[in-house]
Protein backbone atom coordinates (compact mmCIF):
# COMPACT_ATOMS: atom_id res chain seq x y z
CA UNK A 1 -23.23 -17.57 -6.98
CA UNK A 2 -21.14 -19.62 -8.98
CA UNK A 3 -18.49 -16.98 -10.00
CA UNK A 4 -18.51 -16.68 -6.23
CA UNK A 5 -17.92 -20.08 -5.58
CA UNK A 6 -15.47 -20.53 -8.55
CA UNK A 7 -13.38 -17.40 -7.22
CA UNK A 8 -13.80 -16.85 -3.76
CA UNK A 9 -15.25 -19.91 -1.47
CA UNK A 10 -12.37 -22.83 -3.78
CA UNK A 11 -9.44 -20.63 -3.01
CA UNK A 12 -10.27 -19.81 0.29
CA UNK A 13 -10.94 -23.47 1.16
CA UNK A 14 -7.24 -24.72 -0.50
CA UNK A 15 -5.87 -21.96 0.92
CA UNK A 16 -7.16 -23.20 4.62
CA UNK A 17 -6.38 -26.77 3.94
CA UNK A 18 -2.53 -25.71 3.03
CA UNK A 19 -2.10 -23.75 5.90
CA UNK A 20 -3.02 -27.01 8.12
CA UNK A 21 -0.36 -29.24 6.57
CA UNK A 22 3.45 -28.92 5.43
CA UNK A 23 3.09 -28.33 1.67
CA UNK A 24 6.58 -29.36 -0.39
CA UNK A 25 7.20 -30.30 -3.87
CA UNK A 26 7.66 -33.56 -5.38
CA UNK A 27 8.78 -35.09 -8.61
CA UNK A 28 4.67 -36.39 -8.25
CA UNK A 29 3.15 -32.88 -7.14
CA UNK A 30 2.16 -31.93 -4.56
CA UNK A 31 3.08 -33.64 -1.02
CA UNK A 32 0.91 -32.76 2.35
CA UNK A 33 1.94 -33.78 6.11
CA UNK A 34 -0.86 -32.62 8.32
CA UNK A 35 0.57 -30.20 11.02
CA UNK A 36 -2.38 -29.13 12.26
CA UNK A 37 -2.35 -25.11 13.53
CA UNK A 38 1.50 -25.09 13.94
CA UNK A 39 2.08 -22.90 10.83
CA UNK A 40 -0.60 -20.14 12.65
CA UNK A 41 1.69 -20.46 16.26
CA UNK A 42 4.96 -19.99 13.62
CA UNK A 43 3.31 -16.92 12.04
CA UNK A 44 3.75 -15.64 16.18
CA UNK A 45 6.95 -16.99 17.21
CA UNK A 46 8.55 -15.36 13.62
CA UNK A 47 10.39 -12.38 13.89
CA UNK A 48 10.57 -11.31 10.52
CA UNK A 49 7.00 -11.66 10.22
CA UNK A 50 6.76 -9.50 13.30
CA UNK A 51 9.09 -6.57 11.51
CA UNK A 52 6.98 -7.14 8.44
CA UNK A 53 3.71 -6.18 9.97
CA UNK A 54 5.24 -3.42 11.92
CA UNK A 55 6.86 -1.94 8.86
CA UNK A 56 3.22 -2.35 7.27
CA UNK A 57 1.49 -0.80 9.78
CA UNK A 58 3.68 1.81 9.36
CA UNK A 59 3.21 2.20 5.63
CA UNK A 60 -0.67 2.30 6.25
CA UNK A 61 -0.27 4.88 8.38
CA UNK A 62 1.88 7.26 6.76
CA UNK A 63 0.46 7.19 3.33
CA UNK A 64 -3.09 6.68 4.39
CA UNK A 65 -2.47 9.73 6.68
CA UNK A 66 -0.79 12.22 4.22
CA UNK A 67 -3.06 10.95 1.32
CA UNK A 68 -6.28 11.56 3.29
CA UNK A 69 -5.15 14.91 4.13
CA UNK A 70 -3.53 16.33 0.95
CA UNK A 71 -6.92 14.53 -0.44
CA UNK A 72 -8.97 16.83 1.46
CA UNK A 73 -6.89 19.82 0.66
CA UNK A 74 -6.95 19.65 -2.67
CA UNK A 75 -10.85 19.08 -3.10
CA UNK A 76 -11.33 21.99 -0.64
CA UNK A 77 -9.30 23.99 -3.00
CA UNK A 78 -11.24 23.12 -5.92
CA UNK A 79 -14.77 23.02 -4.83
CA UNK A 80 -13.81 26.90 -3.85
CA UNK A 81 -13.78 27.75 -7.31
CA UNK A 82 -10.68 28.39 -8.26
CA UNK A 83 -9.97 29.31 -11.63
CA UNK A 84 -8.50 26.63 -14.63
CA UNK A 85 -10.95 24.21 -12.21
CA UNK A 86 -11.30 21.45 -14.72
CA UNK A 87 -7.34 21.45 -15.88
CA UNK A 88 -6.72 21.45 -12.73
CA UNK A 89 -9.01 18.03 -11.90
CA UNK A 90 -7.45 16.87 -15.58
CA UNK A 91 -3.87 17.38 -14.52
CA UNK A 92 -4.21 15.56 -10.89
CA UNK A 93 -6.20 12.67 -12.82
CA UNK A 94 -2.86 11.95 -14.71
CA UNK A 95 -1.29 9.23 -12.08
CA UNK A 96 -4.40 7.53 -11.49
CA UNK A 97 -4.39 6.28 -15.02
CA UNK A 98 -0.87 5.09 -14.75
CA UNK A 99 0.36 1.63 -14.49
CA UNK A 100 1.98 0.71 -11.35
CA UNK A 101 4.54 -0.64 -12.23
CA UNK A 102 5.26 2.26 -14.85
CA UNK A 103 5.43 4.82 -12.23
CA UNK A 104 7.27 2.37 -10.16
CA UNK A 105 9.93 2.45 -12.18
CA UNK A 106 10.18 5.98 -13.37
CA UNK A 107 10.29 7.32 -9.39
CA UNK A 108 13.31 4.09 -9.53
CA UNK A 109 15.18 6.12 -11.81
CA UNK A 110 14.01 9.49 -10.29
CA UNK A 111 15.48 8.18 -6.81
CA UNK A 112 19.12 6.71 -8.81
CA UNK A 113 21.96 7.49 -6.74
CA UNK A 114 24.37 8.73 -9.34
CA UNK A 115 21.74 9.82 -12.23
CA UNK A 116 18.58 10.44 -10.57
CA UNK A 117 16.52 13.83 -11.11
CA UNK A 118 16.42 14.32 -7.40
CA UNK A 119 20.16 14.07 -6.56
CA UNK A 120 21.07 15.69 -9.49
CA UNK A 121 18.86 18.97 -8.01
CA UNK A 122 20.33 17.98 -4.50
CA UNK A 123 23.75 18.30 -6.15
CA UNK A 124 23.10 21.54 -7.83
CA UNK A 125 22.10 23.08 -4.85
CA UNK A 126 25.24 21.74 -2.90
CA UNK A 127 23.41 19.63 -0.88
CA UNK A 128 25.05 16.38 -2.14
CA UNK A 129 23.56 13.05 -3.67
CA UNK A 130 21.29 10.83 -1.14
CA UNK A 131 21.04 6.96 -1.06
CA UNK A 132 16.80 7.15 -1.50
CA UNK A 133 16.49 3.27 -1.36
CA UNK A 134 19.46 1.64 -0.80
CA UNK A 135 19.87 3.59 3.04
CA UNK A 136 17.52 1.35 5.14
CA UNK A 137 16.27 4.30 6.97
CA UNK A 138 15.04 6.26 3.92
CA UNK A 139 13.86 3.26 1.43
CA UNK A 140 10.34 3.07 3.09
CA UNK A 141 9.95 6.25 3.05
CA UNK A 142 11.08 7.04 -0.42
CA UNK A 143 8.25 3.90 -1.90
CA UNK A 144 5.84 5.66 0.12
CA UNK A 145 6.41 8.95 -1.38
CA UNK A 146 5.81 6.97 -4.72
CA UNK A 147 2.27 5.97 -3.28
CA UNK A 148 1.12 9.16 -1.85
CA UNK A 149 1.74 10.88 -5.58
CA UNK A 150 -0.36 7.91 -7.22
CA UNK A 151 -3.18 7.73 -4.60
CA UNK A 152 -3.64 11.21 -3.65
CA UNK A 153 -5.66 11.95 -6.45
CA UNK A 154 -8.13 8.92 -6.39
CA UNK A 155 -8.78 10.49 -2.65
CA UNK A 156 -9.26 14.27 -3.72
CA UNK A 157 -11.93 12.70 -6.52
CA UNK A 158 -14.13 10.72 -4.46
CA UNK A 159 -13.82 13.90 -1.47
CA UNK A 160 -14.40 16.21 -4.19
CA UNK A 161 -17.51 14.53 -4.95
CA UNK A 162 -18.63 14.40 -1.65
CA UNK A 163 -18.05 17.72 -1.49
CA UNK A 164 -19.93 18.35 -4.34
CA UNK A 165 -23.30 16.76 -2.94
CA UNK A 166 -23.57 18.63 -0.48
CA UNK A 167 -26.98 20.18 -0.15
CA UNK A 168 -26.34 24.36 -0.16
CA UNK A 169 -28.93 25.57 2.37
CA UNK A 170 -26.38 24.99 5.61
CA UNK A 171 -23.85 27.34 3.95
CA UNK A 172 -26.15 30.10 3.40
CA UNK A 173 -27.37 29.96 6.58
CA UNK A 174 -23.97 30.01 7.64
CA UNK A 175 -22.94 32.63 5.41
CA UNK A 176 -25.82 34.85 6.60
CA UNK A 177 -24.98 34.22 10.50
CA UNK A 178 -21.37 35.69 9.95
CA UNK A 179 -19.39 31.56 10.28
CA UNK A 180 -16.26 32.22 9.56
CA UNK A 181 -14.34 29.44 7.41
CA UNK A 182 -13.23 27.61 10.00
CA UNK A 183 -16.11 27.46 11.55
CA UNK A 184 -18.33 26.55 8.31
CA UNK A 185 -15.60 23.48 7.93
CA UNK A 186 -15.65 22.32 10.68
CA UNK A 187 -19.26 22.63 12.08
CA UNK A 188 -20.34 21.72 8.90
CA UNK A 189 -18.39 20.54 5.95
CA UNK A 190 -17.06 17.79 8.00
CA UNK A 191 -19.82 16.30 9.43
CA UNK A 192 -21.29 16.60 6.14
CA UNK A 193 -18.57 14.33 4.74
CA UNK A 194 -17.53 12.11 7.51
CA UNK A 195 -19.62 9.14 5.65
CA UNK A 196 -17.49 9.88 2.54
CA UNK A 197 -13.91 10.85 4.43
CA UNK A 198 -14.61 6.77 6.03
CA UNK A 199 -15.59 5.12 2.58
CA UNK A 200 -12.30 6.73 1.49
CA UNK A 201 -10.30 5.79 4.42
CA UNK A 202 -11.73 2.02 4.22
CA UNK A 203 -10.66 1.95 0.66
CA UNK A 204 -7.07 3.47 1.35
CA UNK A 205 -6.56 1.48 4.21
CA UNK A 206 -7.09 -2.06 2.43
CA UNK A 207 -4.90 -1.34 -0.29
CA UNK A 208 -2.40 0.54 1.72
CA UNK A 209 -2.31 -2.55 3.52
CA UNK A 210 -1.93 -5.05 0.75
CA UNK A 211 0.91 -2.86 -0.54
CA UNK A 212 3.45 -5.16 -2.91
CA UNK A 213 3.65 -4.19 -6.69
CA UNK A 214 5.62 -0.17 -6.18
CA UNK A 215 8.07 -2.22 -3.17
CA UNK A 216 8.93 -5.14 -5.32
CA UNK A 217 10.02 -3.22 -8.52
CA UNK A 218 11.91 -0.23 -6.62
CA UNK A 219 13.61 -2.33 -3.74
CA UNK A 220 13.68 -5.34 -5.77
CA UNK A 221 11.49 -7.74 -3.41
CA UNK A 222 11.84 -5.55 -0.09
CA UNK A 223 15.63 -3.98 0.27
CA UNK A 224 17.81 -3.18 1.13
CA UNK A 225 18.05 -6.34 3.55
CA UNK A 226 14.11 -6.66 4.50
CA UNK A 227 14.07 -2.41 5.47
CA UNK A 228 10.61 -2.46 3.37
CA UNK A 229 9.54 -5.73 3.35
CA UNK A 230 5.72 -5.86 4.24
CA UNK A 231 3.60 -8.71 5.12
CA UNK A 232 2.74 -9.64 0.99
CA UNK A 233 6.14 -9.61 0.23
CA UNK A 234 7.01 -11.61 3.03
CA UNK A 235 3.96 -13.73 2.04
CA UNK A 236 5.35 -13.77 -1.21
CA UNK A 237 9.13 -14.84 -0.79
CA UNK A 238 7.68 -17.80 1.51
CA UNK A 239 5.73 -19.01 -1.00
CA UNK A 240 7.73 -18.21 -4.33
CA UNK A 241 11.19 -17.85 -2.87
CA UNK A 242 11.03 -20.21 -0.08
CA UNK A 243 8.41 -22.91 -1.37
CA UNK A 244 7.05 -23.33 1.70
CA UNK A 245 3.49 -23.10 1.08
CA UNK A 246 1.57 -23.91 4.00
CA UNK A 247 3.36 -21.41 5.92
CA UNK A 248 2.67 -18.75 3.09
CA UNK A 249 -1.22 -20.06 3.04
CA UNK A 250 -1.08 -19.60 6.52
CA UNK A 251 -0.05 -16.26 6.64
CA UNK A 252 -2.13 -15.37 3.89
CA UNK A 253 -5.63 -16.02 5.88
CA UNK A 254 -3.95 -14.65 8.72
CA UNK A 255 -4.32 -11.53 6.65
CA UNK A 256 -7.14 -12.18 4.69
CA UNK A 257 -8.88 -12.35 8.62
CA UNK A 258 -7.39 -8.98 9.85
CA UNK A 259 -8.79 -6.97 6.31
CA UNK A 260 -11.95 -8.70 6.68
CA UNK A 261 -11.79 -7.55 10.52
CA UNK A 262 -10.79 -4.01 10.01
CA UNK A 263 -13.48 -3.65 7.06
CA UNK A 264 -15.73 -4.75 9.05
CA UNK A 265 -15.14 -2.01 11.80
CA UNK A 266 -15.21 0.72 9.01
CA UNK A 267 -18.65 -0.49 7.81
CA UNK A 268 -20.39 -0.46 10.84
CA UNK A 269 -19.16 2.98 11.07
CA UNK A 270 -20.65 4.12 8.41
CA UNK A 271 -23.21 2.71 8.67
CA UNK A 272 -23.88 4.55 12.10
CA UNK A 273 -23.31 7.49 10.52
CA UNK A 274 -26.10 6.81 7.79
C-alpha cells in the first residue's frame, strides 16, 4: 500500500493540482495561479490537440488491427504443426527482446532517403527512392510499420498460448462430424479464444495508445511539421518544450481518464465472457 501510495496516489494528486493552476518557472521554483478547470476547456478549444488525438486514434487502429491479425495468423500457423516449429517461435521472439529505441533507429536508417535499404531496393527495381518520413502522408505510416514488426510477435505468443490450452475433445468431435477448417475456426477456435484475443487487444490497445518512444527518435519529436504527433508527444512538447505545465498535467489526466475508461470496458468484457 505504500509503494502504491508512493507511486501512484502522490503523482496523481500533483498531477491534478497542476492541471487546476497556471504552472511557470521562477528564479524561486515553482509559481502557481489557480485557474480553476480552464486548462480542461483549453484541452477542447485546441486544435492541435484535436489532430493529435485523431492521428492517435488512428495509430491505435491500424497497428492494433494488423498486429491482432498477423498475431492470429501466425499462431494458427504454428499450433498446426508445421515443421522447424520452435525456430520458428525463436526467430519471431527476436524483436520482442529489442530495445525500442534500437529498432527505432535501425528502421530510421532503413527508411533514409538517399541510403536506406528500402529505397536502395526501390531503386534497383526502377521504382525510384521514396520520402518514408519526411512526406507527411507516409511518416505515420512508415513508424507504424516499425510497431507492427516489434509487437506482432508479443501478440502471436500470448494467442499461441491460448491456442495451446485449448482442451482437444471439441476438435475431435469436430473432426469426426466432417467440420471443415473454416468451420472448426470459427465455430470453435474462436469462441474458444475470444477471452484471450480481448486480454491481447486490451494490452495492445493501451500501449498503442501511449505510443511516444519509436515517433520521437524516427520523426524527431513528431515530423515532419506535427504529421505524427500523438497525444504524448503533444503532452510532451507542452510540458518539456513549452513549459507550460498545467496545461501538460491537464492533458495528461485527460488521458490517464480515457485509458482507465477504455480498460475498464475491456474488463468487463472479459469478464462476461468468463
Amino acid at each position: 500500500m505504500l509503494l502504491l501510495a508512493l507511486f501512484v496516489v502522490y503523482p496523481t494528486i500533483v498531477a491534478i493540482q497542476f492541471s487546476l493552476n497556471h504552472v511557470t518557472i521562477t528564479g524561486e521554483g515553482l509559481s502557481m495561479r489557480f485557474t480553476g478547470l480552464d486548462n480542461y476547456a483549453r484541452a477542447f478549444r485546441d486544435p492541435l490537440i484535436a489532430t493529435a488525438a485523431r492521428q492517435t486514434l488512428e495509430w491505435v487502429i491500424v497497428v492494433t488491427l494488423v498486429e491482432m491479425l498477423f498475431g492470429l495468423g501466425l499462431a494458427l500457423l504454428v499450433s498446426s504443426g508445421i515443421r522447424l516449429r520452435s525456430v520458428v517461435i525463436s526467430v519471431l521472439m527476436i524483436p520482442i527482446v529489442l530495445p525500442p529505441v534500437a529498432v527505432s533507429l535501425a528502421w530510421r536508417f532503413s527508411y533514409q532517403e538517399q541510403f536506406g535499404v528500402y529505397n536502395y531496393l526501390l531503386t534497383f527495381l526502377h521504382l525510384g527512392p521514396v520520402r518514408w518520413l519526411s512526406d507527411r502522408n507516409l511518416a505515420l505510416f512508415s513508424v507504424m510499420a516499425t510497431d507492427i514488426w516489434q509487437a506482432t510477435p508479443f501478440v502471436f505468443l500470448l494467442l499461441l498460448a491460448g491456442l495451446q490450452a485449448m482442451p482437444s475433445d471439441p476438435f475431435e468431435a469436430a473432426a469426426i462430424d466432417g467440420a471443415t477448417p473454416w468451420q472448426v475456426f470459427r465455430t470453435i477456435t474462436l469462441p474458444l479464444l475470444r477471452p484471450t484475443l480481448l486480454v491481447v487487444l486490451l494490452l495492445r490497445t493501451i500501449d498503442a495508445a501511449r505510443i511516444f518512444d519509436k515517433i520521437f527518435v524516427m520523426t524527431n519529436g513528431g515530423g515532419p511539421g506535427t504529421a505524427t504527433e500523438t497525444l504524448t508527444m503533444s503532452i510532451y512538447k507542452t510540458a518539456f518544450i513549452q513549459f507550460d505545465f498545467g496545461y501538460a498535467a491537464g492533458l495528461s489526466f485527460l488521458f490517464q481518464i480515457l485509458l482507465v475508461i477504455l480498460g475498464t470496458i475491456y474488463v468487463r468484457n472479459v469478464l462476461k465472457e468468463g
